[in-house]
C-alpha atoms as a PDB file:
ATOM      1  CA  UNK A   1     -13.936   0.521   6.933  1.00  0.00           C
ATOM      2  CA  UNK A   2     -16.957   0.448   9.362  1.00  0.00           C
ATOM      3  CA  UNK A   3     -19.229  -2.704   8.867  1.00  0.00           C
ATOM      4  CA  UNK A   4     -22.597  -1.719   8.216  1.00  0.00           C
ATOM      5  CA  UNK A   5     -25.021  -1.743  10.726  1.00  0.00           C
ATOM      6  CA  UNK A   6     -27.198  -4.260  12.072  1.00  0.00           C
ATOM      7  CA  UNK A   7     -30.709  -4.225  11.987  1.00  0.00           C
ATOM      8  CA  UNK A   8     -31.632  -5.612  15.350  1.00  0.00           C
ATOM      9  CA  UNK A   9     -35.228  -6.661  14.149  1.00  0.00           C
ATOM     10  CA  UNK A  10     -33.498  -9.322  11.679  1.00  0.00           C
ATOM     11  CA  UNK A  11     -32.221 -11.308  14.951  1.00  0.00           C
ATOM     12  CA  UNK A  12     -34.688 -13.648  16.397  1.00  0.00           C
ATOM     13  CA  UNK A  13     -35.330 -13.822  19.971  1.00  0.00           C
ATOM     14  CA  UNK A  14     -34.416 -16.270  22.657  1.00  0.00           C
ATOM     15  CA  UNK A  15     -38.204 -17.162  22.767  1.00  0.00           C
ATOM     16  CA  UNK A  16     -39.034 -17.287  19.332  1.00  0.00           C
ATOM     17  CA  UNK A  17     -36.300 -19.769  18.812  1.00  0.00           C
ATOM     18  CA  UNK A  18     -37.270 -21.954  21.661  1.00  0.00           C
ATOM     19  CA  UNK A  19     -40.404 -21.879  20.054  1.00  0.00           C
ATOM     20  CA  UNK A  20     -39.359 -23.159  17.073  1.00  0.00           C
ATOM     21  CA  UNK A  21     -37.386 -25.575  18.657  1.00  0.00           C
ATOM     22  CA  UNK A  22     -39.945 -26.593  20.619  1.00  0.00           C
ATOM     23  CA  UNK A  23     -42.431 -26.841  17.605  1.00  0.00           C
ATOM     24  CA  UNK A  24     -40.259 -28.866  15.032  1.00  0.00           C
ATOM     25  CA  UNK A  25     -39.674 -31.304  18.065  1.00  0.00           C
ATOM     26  CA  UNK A  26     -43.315 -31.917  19.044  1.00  0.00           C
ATOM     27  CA  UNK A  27     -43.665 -33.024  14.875  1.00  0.00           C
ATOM     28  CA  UNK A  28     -41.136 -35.452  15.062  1.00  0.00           C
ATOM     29  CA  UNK A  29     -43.433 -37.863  13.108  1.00  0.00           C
ATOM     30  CA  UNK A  30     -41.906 -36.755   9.944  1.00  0.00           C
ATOM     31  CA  UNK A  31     -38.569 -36.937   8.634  1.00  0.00           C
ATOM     32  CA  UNK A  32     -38.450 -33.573   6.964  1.00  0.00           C
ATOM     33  CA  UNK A  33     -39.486 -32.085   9.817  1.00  0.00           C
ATOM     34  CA  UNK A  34     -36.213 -34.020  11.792  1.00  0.00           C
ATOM     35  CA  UNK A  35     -34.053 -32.783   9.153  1.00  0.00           C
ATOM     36  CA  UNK A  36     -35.745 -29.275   9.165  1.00  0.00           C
ATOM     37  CA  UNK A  37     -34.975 -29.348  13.276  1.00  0.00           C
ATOM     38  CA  UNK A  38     -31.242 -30.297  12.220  1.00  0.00           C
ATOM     39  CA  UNK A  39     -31.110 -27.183   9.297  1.00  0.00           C
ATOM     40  CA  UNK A  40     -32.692 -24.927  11.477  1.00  0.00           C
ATOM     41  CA  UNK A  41     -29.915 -25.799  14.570  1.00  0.00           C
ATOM     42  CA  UNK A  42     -26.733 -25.614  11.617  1.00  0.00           C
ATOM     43  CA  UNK A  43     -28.157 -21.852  10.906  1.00  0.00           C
ATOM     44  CA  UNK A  44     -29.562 -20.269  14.337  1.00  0.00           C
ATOM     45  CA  UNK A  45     -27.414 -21.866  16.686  1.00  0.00           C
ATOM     46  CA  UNK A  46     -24.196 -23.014  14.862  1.00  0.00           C
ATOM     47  CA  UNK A  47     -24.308 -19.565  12.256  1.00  0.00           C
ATOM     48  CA  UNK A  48     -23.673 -21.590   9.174  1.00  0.00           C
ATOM     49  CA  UNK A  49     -24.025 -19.906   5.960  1.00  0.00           C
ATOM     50  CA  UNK A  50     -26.723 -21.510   3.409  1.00  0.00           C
ATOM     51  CA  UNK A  51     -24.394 -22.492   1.056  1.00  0.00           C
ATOM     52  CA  UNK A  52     -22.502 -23.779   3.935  1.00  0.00           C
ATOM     53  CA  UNK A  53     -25.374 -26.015   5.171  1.00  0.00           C
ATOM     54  CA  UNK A  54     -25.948 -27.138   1.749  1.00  0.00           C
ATOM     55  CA  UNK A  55     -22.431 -28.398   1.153  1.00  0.00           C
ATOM     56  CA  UNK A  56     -21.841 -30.143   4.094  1.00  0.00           C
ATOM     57  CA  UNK A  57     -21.149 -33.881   4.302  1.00  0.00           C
ATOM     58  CA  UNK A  58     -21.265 -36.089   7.211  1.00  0.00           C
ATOM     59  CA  UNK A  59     -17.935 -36.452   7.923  1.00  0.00           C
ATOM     60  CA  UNK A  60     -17.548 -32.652   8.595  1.00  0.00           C
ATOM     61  CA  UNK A  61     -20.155 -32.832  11.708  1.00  0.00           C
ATOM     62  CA  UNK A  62     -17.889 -34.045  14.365  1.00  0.00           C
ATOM     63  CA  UNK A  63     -20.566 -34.616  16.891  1.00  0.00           C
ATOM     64  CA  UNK A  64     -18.034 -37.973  18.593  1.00  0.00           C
ATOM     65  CA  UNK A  65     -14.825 -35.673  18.778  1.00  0.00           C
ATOM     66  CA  UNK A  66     -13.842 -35.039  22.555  1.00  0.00           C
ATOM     67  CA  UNK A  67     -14.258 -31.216  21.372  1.00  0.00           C
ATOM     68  CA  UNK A  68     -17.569 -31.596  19.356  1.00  0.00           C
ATOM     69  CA  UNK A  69     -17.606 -29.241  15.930  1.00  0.00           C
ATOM     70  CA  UNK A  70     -18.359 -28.622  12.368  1.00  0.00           C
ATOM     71  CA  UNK A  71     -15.374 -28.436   9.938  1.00  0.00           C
ATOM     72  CA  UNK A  72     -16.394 -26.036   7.465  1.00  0.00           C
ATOM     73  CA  UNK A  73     -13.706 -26.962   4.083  1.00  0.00           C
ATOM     74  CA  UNK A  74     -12.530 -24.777   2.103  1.00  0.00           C
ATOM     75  CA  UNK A  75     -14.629 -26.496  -0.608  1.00  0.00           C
ATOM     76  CA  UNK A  76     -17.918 -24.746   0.835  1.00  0.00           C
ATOM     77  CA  UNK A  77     -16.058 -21.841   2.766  1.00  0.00           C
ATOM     78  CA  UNK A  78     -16.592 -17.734   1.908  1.00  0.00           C
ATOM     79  CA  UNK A  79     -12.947 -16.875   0.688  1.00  0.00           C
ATOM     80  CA  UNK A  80     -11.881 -20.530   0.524  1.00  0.00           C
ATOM     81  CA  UNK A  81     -10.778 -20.371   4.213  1.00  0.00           C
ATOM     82  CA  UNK A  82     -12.133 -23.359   6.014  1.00  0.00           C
ATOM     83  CA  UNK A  83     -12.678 -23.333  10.136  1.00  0.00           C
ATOM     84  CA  UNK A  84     -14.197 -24.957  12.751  1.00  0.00           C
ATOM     85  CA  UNK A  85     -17.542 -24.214  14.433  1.00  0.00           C
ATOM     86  CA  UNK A  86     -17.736 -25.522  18.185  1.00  0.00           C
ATOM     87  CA  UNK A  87     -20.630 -27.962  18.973  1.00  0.00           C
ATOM     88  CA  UNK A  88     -19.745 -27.698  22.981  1.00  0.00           C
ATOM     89  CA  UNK A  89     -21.544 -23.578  23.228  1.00  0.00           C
ATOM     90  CA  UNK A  90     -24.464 -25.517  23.328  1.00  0.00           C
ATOM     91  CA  UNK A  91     -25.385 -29.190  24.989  1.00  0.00           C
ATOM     92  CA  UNK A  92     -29.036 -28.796  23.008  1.00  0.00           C
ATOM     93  CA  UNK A  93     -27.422 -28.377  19.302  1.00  0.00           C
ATOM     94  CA  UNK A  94     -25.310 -30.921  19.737  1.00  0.00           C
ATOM     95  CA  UNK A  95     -27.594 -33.834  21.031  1.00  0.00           C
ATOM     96  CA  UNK A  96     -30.212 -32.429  17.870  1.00  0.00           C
ATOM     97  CA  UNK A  97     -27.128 -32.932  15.400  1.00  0.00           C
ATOM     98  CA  UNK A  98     -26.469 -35.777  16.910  1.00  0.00           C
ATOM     99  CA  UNK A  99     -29.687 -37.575  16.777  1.00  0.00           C
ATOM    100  CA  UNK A 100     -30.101 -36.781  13.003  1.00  0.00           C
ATOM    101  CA  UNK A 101     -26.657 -37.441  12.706  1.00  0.00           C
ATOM    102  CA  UNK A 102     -27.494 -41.119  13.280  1.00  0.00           C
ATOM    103  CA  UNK A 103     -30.454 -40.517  11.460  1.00  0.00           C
ATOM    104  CA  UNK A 104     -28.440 -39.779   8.246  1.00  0.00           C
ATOM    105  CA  UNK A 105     -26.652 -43.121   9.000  1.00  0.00           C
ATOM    106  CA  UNK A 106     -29.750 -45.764   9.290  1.00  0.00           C
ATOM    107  CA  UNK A 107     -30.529 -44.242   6.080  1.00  0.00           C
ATOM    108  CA  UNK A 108     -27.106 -45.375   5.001  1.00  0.00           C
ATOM    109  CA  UNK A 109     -25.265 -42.472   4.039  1.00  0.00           C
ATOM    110  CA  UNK A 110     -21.557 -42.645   4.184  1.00  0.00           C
ATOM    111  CA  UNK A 111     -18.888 -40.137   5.553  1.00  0.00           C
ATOM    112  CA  UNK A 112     -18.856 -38.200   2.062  1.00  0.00           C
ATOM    113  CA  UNK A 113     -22.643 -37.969   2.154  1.00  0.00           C
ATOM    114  CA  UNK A 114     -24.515 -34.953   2.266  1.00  0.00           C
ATOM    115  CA  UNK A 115     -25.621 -34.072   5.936  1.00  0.00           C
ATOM    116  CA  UNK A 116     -28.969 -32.405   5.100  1.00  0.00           C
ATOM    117  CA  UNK A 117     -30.454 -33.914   1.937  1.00  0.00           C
ATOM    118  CA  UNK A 118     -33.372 -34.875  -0.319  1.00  0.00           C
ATOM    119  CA  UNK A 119     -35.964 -37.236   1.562  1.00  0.00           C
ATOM    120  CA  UNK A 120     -38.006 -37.585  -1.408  1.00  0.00           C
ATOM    121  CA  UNK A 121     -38.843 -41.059  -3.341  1.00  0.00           C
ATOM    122  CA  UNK A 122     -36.297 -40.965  -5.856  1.00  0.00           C
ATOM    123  CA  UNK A 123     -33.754 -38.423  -5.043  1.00  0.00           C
ATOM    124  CA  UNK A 124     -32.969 -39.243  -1.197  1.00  0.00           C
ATOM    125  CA  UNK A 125     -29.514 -38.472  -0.476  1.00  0.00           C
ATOM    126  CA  UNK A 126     -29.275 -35.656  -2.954  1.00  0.00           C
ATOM    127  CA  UNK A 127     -27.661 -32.574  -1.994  1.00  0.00           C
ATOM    128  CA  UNK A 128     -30.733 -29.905  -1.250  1.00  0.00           C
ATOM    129  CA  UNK A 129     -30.384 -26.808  -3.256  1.00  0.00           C
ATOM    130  CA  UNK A 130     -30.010 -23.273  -1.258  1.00  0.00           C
ATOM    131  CA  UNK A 131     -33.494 -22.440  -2.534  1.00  0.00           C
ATOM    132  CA  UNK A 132     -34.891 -25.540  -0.976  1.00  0.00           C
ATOM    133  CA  UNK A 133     -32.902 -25.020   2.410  1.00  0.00           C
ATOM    134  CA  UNK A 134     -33.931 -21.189   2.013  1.00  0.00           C
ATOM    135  CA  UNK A 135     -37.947 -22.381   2.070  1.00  0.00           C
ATOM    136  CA  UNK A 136     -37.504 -25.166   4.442  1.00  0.00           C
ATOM    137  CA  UNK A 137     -35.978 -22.571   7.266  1.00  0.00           C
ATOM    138  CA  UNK A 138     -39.113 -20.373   6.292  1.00  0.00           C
ATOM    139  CA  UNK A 139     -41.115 -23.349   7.032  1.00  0.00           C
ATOM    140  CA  UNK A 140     -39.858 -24.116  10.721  1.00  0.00           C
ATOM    141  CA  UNK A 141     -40.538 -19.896  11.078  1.00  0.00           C
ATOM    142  CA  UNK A 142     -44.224 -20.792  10.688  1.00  0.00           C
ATOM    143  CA  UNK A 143     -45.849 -20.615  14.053  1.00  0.00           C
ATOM    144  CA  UNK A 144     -44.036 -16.809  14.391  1.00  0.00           C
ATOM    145  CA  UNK A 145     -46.959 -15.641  11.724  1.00  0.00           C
ATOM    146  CA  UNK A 146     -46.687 -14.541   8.222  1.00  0.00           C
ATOM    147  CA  UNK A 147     -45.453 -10.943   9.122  1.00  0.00           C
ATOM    148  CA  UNK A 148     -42.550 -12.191  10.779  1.00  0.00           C
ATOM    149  CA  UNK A 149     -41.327 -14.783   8.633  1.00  0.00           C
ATOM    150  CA  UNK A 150     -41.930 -12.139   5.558  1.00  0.00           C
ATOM    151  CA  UNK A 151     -38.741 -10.517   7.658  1.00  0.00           C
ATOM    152  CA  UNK A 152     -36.721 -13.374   8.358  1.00  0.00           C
ATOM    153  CA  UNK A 153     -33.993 -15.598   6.135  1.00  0.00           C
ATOM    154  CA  UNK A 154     -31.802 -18.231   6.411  1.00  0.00           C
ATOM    155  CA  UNK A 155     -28.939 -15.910   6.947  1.00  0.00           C
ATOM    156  CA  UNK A 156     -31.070 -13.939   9.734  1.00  0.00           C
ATOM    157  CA  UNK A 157     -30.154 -17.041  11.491  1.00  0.00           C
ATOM    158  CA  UNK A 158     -26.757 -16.356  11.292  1.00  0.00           C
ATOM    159  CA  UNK A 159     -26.974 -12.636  12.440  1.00  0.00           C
ATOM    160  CA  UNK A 160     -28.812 -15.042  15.744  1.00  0.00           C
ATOM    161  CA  UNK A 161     -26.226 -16.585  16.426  1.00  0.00           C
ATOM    162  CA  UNK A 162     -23.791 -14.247  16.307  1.00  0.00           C
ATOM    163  CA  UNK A 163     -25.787 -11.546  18.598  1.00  0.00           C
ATOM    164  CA  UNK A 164     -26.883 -14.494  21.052  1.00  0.00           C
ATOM    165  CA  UNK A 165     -23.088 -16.258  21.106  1.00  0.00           C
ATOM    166  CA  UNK A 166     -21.928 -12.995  22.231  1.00  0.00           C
ATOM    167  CA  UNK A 167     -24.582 -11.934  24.875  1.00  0.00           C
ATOM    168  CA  UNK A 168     -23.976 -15.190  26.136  1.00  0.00           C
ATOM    169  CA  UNK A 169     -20.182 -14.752  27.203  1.00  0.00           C
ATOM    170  CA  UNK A 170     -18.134 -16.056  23.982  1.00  0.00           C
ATOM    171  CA  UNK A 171     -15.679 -13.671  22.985  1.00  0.00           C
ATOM    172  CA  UNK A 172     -15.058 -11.680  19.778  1.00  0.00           C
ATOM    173  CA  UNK A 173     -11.870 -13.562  18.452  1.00  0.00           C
ATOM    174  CA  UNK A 174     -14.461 -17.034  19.762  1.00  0.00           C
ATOM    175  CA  UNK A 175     -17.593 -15.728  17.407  1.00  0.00           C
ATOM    176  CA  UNK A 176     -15.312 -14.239  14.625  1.00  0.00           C
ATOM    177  CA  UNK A 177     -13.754 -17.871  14.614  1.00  0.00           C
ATOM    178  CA  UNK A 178     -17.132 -20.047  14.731  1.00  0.00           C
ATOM    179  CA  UNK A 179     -18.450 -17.362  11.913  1.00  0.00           C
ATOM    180  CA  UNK A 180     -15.520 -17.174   9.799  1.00  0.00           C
ATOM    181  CA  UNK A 181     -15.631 -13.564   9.365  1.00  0.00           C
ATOM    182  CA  UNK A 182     -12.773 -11.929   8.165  1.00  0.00           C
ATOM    183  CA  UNK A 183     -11.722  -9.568  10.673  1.00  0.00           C
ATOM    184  CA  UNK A 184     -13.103  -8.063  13.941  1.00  0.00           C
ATOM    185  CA  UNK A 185     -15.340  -5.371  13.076  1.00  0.00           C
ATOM    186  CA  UNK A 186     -17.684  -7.401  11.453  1.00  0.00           C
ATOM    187  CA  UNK A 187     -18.091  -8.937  14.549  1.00  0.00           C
ATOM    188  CA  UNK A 188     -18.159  -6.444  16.692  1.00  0.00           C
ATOM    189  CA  UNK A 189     -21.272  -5.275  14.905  1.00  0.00           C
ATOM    190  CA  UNK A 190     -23.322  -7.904  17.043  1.00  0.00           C
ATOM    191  CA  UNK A 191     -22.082  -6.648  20.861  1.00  0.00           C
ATOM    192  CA  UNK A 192     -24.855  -4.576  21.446  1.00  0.00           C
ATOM    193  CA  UNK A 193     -26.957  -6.138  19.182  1.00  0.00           C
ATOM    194  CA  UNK A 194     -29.928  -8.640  20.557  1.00  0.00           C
ATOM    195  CA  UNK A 195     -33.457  -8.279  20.103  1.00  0.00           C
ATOM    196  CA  UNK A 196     -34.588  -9.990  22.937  1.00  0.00           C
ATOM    197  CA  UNK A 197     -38.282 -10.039  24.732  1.00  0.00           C
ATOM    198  CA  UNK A 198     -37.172  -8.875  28.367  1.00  0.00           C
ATOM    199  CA  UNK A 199     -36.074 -11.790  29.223  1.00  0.00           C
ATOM    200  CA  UNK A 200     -32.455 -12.774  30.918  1.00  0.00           C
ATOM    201  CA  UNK A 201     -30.336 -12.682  27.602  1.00  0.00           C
ATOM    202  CA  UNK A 202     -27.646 -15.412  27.343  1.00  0.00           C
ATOM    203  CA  UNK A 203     -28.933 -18.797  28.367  1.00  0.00           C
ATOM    204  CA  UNK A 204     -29.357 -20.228  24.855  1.00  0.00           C
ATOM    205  CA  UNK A 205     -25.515 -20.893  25.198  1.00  0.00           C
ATOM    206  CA  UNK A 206     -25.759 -22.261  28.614  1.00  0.00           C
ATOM    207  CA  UNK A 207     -22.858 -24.625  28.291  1.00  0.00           C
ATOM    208  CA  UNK A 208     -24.658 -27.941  29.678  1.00  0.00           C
ATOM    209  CA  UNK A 209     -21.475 -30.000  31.351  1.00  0.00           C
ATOM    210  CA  UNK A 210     -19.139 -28.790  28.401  1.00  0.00           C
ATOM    211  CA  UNK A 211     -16.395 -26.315  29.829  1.00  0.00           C
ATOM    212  CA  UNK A 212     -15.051 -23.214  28.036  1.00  0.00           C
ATOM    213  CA  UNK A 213     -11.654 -23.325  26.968  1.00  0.00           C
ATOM    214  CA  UNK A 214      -9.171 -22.350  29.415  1.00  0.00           C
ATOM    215  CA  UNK A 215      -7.728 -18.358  29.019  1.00  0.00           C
ATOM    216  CA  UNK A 216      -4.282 -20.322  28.260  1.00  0.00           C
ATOM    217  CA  UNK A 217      -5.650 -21.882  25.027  1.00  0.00           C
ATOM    218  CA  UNK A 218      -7.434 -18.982  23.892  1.00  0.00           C
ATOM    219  CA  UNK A 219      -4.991 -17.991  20.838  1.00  0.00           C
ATOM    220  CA  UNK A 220      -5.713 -21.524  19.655  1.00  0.00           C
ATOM    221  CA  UNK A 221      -8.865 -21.402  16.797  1.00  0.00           C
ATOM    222  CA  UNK A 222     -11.603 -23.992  17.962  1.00  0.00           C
END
């Protein structure tokens, strides 16, 4: 069966999210906003799933490992099957998941902590609820105006990272892999699909000192 269509409007653009980006760093004052920079990363650049980003602990962000990733468990996984999102696509994810990575840790969480959590008086360290991750991803939309973030979700993030992993040179079997879709022509829905703003399309996966995987290692999942 086909997969269903992709409505290209529901990706964001290369310059909207370096925008974002851009915006959640300059209000680095707070620590939601820190943690919002870290949520917004896990969804638009790493194509986690909000129930994914939600469940996470800190052990599963491997941000130390000599091949930086995200183990997604079976725990939190769609269809139980757990994989492995690469942290190396990108050098600017990974230093961001880093930082609040040790972030997390000053606070004093513990491996089996959750990753992205409650910063409130009283319930720090809870595990946020996808509602709550749902409006916090709205919130780092803001600048993009109302219209626009009437459009977008947490899972448009996904559908980002998908279209922009592929228009960037990873491969089908690499993005089916990081997304953990269940067979090829759901991926192959995002090969054609980027709405970009005329710009060259591929550099938000620009690789920063961290080298693909040789073509003899390909068959192995990352």
């Amino acid at each position: 069966m086909n997969a269903k269509p992709l409505d290209a409007i529901k990706i964001l653009t290369r310059s909207e999210i370096a925008a974002v980006i851009a915006d959640l760093k300059r209000k680095r004052r707070s620590v939601n906003t820190r943690q919002n920079l870290a949520l917004f990363r896990l969804a638009t650049c790493c194509g986690l799933r909000v129930s994914e980003i939600v469940g996470l602990n800190l052990s599963n962000v491997k941000v130390r490992s000599g091949r930086p990733h995200i183990e997604i468990p079976a725990r939190i996984a769609k269809r139980k099957k757990p994989r492995r999102v690469p942290l190396w696509w990108d050098a600017g994810t990974l230093a961001d998941l880093q930082s609040w990575t040790n972030e997390r840790a000053s606070q004093g969480a513990g491996p089996n902590d959750p990753f992205v959590c409650s910063q409130a008086k009283g319930t720090r360290g809870k595990h946020l609820s996808v509602r709550n991750a749902q409006a916090r991803y709205k919130k780092c939309l803001k600048l993009l105006g109302p219209e626009r973030v009437a459009m977008l979700s947490i899972h448009c993030g996904r559908h980002s990272f998908c279209s922009h992993a592929m228009a960037g040179g990873r491969t089908l079997a690499e993005v089916r892999d990081a997304a953990g879709h269940a067979n090829i022509s759901t991926t192959s829905i995002y090969l054609h699909v980027v709405h970009d703003d005329g710009e060259q399309v591929g550099s938000l996966f620009d690789f920063q000192g961290f080298s693909r995987p040789k073509p003899a290692s390909a068959s192995h999942q990352v």
